[in-house]
C-alpha atoms as a PDB file:
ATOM      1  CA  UNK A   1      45.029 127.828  97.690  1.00  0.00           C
ATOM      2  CA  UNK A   2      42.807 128.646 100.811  1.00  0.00           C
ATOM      3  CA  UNK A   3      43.846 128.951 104.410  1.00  0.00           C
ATOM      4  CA  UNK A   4      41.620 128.765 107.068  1.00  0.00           C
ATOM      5  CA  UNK A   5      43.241 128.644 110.394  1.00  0.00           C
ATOM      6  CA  UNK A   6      40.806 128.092 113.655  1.00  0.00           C
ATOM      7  CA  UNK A   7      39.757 130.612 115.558  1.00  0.00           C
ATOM      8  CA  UNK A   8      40.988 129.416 118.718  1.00  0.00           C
ATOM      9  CA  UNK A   9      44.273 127.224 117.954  1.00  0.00           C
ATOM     10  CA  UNK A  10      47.026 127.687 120.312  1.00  0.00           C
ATOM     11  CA  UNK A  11      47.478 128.487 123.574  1.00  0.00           C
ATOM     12  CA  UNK A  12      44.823 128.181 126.085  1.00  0.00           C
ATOM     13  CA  UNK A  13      43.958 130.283 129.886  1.00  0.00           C
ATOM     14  CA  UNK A  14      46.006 127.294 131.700  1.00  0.00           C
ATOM     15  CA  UNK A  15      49.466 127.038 129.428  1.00  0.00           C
ATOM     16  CA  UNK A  16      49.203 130.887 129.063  1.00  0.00           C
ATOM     17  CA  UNK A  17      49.066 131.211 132.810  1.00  0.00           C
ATOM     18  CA  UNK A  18      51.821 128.853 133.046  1.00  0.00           C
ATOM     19  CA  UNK A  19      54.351 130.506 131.080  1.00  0.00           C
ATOM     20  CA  UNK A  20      53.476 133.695 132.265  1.00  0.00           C
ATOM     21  CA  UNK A  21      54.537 132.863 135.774  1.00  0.00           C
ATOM     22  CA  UNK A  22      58.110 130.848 134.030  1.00  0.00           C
ATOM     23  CA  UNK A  23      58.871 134.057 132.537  1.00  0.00           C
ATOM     24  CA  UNK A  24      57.788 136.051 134.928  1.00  0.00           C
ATOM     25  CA  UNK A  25      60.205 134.600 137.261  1.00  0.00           C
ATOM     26  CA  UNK A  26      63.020 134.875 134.935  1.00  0.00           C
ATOM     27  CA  UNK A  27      62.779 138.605 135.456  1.00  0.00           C
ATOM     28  CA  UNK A  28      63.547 138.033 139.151  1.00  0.00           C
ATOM     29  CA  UNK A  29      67.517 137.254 138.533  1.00  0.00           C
ATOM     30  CA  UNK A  30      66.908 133.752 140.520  1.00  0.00           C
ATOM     31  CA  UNK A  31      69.773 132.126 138.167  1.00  0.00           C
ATOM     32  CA  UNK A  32      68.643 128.861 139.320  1.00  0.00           C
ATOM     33  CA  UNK A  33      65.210 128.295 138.168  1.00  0.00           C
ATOM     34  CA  UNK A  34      63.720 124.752 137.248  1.00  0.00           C
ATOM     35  CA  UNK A  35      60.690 123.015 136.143  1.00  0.00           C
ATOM     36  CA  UNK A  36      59.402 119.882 137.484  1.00  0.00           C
ATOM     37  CA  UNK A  37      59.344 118.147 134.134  1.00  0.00           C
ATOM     38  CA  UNK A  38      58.612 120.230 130.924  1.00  0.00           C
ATOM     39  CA  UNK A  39      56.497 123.158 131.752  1.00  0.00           C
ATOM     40  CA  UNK A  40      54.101 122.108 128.617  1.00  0.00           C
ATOM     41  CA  UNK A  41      54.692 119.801 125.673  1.00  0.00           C
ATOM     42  CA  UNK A  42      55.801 121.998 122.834  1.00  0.00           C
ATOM     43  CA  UNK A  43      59.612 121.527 122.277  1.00  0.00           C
ATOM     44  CA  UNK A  44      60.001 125.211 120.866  1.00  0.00           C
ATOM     45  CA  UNK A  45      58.825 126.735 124.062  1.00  0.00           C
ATOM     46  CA  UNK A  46      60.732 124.726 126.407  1.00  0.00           C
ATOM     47  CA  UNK A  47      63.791 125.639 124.177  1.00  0.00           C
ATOM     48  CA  UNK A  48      63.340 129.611 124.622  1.00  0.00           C
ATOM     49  CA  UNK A  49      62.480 129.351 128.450  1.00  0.00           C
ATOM     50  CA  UNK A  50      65.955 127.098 128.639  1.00  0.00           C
ATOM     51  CA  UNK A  51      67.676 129.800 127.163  1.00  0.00           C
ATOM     52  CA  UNK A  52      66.146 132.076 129.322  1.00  0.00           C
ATOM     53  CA  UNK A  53      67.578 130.049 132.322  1.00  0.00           C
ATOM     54  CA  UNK A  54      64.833 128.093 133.372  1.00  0.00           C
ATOM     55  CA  UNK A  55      65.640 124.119 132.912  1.00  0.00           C
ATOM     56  CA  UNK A  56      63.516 121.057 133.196  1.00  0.00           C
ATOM     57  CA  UNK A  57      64.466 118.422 135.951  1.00  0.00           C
ATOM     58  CA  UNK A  58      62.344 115.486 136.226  1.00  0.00           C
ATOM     59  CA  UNK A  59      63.179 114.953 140.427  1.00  0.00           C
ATOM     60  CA  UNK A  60      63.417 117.083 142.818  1.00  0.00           C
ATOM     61  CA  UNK A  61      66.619 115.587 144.271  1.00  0.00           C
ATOM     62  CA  UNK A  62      68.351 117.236 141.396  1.00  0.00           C
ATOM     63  CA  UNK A  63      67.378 120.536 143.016  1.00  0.00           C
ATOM     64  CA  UNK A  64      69.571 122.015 145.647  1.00  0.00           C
ATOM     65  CA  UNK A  65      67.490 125.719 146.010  1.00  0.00           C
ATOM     66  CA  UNK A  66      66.050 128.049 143.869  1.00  0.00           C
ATOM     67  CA  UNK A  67      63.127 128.372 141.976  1.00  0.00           C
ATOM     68  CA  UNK A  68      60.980 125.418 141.242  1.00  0.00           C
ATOM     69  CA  UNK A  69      58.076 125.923 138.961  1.00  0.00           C
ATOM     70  CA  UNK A  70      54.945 123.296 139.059  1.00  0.00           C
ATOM     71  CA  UNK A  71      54.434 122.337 135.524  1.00  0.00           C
ATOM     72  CA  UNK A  72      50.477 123.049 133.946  1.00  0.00           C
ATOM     73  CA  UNK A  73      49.921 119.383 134.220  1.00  0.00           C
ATOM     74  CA  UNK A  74      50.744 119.180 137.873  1.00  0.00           C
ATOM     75  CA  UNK A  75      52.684 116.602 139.967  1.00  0.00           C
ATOM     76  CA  UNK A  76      52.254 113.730 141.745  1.00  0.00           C
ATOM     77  CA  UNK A  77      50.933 114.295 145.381  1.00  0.00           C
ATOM     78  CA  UNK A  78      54.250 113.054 147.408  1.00  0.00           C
ATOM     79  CA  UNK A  79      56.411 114.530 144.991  1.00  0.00           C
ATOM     80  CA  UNK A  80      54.296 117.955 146.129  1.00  0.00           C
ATOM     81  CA  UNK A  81      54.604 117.238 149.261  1.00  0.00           C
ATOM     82  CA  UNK A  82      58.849 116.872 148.994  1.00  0.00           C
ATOM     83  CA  UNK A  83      58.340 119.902 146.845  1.00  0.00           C
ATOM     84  CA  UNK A  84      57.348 122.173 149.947  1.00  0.00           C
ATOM     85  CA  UNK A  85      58.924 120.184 152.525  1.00  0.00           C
ATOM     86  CA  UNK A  86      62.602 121.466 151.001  1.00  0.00           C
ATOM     87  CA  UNK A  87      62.901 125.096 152.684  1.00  0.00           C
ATOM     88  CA  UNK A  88      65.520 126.251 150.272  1.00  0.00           C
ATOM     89  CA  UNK A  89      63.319 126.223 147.453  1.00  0.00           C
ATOM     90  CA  UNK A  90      60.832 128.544 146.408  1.00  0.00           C
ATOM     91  CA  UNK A  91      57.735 126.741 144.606  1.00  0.00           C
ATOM     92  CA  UNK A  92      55.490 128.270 141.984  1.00  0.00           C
ATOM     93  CA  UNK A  93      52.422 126.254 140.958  1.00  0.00           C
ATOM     94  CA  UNK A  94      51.682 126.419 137.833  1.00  0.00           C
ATOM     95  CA  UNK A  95      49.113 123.503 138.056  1.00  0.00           C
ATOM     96  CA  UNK A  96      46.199 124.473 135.638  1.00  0.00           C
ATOM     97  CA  UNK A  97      43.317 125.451 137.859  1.00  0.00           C
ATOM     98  CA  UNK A  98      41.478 123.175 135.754  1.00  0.00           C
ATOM     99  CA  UNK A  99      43.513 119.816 136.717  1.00  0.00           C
ATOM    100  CA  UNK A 100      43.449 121.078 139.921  1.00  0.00           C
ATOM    101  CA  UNK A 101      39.798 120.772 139.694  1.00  0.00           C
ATOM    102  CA  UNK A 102      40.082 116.905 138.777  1.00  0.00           C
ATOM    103  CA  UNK A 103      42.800 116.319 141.168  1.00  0.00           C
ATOM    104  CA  UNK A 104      40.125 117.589 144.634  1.00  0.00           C
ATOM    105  CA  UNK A 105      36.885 115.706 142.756  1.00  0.00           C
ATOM    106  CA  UNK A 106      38.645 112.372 142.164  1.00  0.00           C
ATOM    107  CA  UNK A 107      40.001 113.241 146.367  1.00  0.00           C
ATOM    108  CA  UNK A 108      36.478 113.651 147.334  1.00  0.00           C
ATOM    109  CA  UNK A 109      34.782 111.107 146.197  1.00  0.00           C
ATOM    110  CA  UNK A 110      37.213 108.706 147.085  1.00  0.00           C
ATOM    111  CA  UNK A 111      37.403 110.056 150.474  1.00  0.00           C
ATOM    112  CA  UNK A 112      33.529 109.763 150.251  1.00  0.00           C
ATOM    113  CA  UNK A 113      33.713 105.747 149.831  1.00  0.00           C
ATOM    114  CA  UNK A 114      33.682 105.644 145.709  1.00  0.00           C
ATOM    115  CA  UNK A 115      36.172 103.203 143.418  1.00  0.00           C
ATOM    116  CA  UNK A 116      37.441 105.921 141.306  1.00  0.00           C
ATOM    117  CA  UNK A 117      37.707 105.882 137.631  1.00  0.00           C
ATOM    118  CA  UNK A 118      39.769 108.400 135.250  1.00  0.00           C
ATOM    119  CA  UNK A 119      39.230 108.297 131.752  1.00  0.00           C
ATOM    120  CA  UNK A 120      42.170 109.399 129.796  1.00  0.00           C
ATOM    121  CA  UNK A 121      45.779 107.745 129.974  1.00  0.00           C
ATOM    122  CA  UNK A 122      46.821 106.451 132.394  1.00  0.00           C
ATOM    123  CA  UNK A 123      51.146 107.345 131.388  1.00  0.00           C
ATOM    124  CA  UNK A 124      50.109 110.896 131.088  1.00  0.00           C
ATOM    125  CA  UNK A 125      51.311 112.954 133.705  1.00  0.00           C
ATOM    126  CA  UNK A 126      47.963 114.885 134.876  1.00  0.00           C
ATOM    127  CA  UNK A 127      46.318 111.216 134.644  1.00  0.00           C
ATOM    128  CA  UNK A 128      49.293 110.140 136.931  1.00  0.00           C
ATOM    129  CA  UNK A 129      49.200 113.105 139.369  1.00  0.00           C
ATOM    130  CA  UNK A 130      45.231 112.927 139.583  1.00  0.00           C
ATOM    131  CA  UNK A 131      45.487 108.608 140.724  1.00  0.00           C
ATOM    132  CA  UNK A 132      48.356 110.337 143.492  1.00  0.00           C
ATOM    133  CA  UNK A 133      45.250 111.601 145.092  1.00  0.00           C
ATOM    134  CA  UNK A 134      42.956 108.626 145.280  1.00  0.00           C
ATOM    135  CA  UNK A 135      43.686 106.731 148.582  1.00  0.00           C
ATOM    136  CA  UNK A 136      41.136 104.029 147.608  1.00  0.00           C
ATOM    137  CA  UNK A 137      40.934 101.209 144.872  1.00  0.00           C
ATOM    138  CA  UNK A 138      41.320 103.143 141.651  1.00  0.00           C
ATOM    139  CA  UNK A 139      41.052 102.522 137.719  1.00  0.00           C
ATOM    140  CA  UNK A 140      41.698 103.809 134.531  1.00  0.00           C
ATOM    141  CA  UNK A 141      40.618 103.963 131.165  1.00  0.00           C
ATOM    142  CA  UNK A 142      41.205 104.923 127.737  1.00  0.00           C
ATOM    143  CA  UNK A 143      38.807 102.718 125.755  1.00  0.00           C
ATOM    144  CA  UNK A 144      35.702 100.613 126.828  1.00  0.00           C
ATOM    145  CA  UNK A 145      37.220  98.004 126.356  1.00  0.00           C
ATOM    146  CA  UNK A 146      39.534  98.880 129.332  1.00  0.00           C
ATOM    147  CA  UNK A 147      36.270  99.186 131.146  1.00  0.00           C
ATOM    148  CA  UNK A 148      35.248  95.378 130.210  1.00  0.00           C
ATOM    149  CA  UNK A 149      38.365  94.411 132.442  1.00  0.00           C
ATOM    150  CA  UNK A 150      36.758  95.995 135.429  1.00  0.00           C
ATOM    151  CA  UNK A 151      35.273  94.067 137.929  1.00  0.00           C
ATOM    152  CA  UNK A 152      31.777  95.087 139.464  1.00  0.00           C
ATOM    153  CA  UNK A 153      31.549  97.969 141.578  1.00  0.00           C
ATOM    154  CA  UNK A 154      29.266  98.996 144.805  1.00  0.00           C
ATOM    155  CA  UNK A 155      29.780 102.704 144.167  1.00  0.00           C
ATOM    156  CA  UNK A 156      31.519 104.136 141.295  1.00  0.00           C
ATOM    157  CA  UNK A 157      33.116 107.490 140.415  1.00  0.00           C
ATOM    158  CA  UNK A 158      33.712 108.830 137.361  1.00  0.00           C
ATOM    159  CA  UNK A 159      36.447 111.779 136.296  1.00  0.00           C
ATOM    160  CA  UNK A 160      38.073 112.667 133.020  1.00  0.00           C
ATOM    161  CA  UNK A 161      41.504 113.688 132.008  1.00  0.00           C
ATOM    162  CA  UNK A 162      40.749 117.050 130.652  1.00  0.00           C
ATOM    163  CA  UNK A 163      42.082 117.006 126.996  1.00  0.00           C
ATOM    164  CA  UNK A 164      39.438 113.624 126.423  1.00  0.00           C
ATOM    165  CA  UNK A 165      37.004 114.244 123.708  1.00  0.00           C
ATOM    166  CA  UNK A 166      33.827 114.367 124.517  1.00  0.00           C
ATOM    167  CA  UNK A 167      32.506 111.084 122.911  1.00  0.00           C
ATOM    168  CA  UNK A 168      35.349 109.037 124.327  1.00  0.00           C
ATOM    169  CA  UNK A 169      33.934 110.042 127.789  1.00  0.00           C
ATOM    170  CA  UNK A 170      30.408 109.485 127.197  1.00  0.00           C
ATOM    171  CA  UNK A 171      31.313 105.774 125.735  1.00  0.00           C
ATOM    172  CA  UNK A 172      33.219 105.121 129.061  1.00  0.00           C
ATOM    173  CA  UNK A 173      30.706 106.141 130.984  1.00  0.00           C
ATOM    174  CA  UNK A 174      27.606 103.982 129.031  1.00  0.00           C
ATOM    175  CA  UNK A 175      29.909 100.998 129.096  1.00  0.00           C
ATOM    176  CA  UNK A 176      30.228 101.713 133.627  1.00  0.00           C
ATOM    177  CA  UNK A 177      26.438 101.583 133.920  1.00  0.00           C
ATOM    178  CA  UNK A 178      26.769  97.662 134.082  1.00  0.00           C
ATOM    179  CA  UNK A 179      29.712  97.491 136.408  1.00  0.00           C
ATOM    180  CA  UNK A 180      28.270  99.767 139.132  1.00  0.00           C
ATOM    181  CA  UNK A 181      25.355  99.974 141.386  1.00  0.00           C
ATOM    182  CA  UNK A 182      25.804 103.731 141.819  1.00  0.00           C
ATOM    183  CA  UNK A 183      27.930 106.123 139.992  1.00  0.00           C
ATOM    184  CA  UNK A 184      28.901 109.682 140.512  1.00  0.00           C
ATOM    185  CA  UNK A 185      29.898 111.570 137.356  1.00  0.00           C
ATOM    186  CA  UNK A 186      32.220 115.102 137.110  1.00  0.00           C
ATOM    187  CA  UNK A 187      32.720 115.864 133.480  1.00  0.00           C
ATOM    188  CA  UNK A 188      35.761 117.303 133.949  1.00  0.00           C
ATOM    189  CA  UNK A 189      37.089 118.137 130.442  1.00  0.00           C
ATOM    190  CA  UNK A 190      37.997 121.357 130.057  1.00  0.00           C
ATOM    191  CA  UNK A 191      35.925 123.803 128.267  1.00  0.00           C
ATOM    192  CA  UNK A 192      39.256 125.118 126.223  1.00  0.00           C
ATOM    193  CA  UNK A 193      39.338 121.119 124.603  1.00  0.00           C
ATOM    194  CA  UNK A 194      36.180 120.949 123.892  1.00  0.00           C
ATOM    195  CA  UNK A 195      36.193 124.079 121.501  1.00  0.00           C
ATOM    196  CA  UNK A 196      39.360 123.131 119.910  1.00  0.00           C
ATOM    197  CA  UNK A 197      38.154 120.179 118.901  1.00  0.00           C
ATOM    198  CA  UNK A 198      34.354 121.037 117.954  1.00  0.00           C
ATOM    199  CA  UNK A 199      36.145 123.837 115.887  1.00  0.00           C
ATOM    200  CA  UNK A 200      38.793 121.288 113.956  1.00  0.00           C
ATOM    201  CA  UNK A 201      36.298 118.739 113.469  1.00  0.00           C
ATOM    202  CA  UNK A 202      34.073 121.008 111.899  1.00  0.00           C
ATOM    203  CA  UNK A 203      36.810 122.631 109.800  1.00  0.00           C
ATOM    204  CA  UNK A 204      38.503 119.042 108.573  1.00  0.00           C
ATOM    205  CA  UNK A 205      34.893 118.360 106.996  1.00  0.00           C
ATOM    206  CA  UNK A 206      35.830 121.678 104.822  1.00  0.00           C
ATOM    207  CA  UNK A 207      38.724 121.313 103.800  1.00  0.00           C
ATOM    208  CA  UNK A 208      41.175 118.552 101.228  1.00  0.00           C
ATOM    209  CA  UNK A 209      44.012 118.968 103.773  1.00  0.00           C
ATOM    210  CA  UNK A 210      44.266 119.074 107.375  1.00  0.00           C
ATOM    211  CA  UNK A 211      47.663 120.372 109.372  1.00  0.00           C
ATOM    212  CA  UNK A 212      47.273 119.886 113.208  1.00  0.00           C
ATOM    213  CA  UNK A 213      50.519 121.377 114.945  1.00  0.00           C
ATOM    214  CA  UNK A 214      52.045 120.728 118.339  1.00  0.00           C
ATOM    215  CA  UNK A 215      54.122 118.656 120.405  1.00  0.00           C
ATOM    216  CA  UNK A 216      54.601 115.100 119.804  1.00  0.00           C
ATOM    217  CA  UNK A 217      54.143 114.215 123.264  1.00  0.00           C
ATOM    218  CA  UNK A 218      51.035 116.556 123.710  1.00  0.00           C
ATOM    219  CA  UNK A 219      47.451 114.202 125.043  1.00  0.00           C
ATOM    220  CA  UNK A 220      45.356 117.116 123.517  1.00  0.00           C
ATOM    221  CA  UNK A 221      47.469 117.573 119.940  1.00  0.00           C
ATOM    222  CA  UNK A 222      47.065 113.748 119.221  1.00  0.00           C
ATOM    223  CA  UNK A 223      43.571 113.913 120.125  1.00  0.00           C
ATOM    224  CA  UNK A 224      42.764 116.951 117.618  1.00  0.00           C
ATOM    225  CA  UNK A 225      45.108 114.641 115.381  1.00  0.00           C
ATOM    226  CA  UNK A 226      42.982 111.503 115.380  1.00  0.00           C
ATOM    227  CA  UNK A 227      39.675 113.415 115.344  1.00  0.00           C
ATOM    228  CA  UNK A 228      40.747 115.201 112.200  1.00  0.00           C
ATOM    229  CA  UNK A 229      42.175 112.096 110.492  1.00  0.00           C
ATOM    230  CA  UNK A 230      39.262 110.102 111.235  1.00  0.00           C
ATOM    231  CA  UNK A 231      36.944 112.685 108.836  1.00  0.00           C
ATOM    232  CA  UNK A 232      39.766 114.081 106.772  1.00  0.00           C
ATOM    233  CA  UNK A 233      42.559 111.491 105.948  1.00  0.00           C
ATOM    234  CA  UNK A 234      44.913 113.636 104.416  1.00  0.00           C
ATOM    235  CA  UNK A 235      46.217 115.252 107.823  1.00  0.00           C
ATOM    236  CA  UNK A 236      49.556 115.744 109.271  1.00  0.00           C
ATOM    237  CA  UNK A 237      50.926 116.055 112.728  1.00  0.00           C
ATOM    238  CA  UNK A 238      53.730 118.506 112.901  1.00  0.00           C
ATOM    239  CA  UNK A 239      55.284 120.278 115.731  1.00  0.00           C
ATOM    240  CA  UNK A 240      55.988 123.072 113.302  1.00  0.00           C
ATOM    241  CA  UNK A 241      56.917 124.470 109.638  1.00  0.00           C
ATOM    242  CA  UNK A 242      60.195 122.635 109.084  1.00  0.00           C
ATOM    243  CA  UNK A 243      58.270 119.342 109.427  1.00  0.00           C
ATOM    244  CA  UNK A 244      56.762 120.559 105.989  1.00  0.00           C
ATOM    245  CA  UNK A 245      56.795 118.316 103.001  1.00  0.00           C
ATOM    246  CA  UNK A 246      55.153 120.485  99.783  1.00  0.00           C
ATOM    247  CA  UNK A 247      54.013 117.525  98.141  1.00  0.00           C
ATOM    248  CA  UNK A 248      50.912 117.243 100.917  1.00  0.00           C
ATOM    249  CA  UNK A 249      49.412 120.222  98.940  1.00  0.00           C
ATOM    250  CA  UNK A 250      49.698 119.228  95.699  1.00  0.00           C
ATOM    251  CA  UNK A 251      46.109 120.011  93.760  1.00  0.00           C
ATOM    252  CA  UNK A 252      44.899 121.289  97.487  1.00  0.00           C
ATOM    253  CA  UNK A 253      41.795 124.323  96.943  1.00  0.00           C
ATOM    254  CA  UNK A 254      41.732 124.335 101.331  1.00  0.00           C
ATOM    255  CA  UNK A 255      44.000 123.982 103.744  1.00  0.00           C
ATOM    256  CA  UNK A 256      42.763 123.747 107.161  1.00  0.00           C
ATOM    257  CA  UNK A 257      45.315 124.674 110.015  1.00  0.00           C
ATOM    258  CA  UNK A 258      44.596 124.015 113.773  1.00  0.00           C
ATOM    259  CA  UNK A 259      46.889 124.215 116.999  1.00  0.00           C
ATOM    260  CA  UNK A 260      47.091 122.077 120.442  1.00  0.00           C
ATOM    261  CA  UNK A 261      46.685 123.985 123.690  1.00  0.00           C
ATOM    262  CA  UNK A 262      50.205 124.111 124.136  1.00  0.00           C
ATOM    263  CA  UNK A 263      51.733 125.549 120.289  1.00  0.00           C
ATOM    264  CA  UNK A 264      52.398 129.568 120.670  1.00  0.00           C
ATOM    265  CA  UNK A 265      50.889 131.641 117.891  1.00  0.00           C
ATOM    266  CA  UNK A 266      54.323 132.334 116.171  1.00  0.00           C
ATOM    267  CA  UNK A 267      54.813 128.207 115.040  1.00  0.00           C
ATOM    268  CA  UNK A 268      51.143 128.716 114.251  1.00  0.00           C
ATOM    269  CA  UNK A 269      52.043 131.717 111.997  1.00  0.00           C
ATOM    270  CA  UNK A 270      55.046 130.087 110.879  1.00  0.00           C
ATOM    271  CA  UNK A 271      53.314 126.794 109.578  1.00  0.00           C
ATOM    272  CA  UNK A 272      50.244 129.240 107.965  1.00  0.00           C
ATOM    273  CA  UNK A 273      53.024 131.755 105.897  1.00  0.00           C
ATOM    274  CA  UNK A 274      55.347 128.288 104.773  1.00  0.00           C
ATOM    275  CA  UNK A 275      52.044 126.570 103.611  1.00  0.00           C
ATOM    276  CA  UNK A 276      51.138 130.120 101.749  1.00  0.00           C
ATOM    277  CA  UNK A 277      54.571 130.393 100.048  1.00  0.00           C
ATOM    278  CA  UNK A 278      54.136 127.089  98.586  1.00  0.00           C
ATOM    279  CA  UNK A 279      50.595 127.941  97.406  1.00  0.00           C
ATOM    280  CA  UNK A 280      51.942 130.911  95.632  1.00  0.00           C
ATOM    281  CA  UNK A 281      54.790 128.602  94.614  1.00  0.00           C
ATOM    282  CA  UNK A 282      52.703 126.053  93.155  1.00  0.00           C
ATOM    283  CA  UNK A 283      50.954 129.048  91.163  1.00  0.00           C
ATOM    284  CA  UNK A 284      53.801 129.954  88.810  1.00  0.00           C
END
């Protein structure tokens, strides 16, 4: 049985960044060292850092002083704003620079008279943090048809959640060109999704099995999840190798294996030698 992992599954610049600067500060003996909410969504890794001593909150009124780290996702604007206001607490952003992108182009252009519209969804927490910064009317959208509910619109911008696929966005945006009279567009998907998923498309055409591994709660795992099912129906969402039933590989010749940006390389090598030993299993 053939493995063929993708080239680039796993972490990408912004998570690495992320937990660089978590551990990084672990090294600083600050005992009392939080996250705003978990750092990523992968379980594992928000296991080891909480072993390491640094422990999700999800307020900031549970924080007395210390360290407070700014998850990759990034926070709502007044929660930001409490954030700094606290002087006993010192704040680390770990935003990823490209949400942080999203968050000032959605600011501008409503400060520059546009309805704003995200596509993505909207109980994510970058989707909720990026409508923090809109101080006009504001919308959002995961499907066209959430567009269809829209009323008409004078002047119209257009952002996306950066884990969207590609052809989600460009659906959105066809189905706005009857609800504005002008619209302003920022693609701002990030680069990193959009060769994850180009990459585990292509590979799920290849192959009679398709693993995609990473947190259940991860917007850009379930999105390599349902782009992969869609071509290859025999796929499985795991969040690593214990989720492993043997039976998926039964009379399997290729075995593709792709990562979310937020599953470190050792559950990726973990799920790849599991599926392996069963393959050489299956052999005797």
């Amino acid at each position: 049985m053939q493995i063929i992992v993708t080239q680039n599954a796993g972490f990408c610049f912004g998570v690495e960044r992320a937990i660089t600067m978590a551990f990084d500060a672990t090294q600083d003996h600050d005992r009392n060292i939080y996250t705003l909410g978990p750092i990523i969504h992968n379980p594992q890794v928000v296991k080891t850092l909480s072993e390491e001593g640094v422990h999700a909150k999800e307020d900031v009124d549970e924080i007395e002083n210390g360290t407070v780290i700014i998850r990759s996702h990034g926070v709502e604007a007044d929660t930001m704003k409490k954030v700094k206001g606290k002087t006993s607490l010192n704040v680390l952003d770990a935003t990823c620079p490209f949400v942080k992108k999203v968050q000032n182009n959605a600011e501008l252009m409503s400060s520059e008279g546009y309805s704003v519209l995200i596509v993505g969804d909207e109980k994510h927490p970058e989707v909720k943090g990026i409508v923090s910064y809109i101080k006009g009317p504001v919308y959002v959208a995961g499907s066209v048809s959430d567009v269809e509910k829209m009323p008409k619109i004078k002047m119209l911008g257009i952002v996306a959640q950066t884990t969207q696929s590609q052809e989600n966005f460009e659906k959105i945006v066809d189905a706005c060109m009857s609800k504005a009279e002008e619209i302003k567009i920022c693609n701002t998907i990030c680069d990193a999704t959009e060769v994850r998923q180009y990459e585990s498309t292509d590979l799920a055409r290849k192959v009679d099995c398709m693993i995609v591994i990473g947190g259940f709660n991860s917007a850009n795992t379930k999105r390599l999840y349902s782009l992969c099912r869609e071509i290859q129906p025999n796929t499985h969402h795991i969040e690593g190798a214990d989720a492993i039933d043997e039976n998926w590989f039964d009379g399997m010749k290729r075995v593709g294996v792709t990562a979310g940006a937020s599953t470190p390389s050792t559950v990726i090598e973990e799920v790849r030698l599991k599926i392996e030993d069963i393959g050489l299993q299956n052999k005797l």
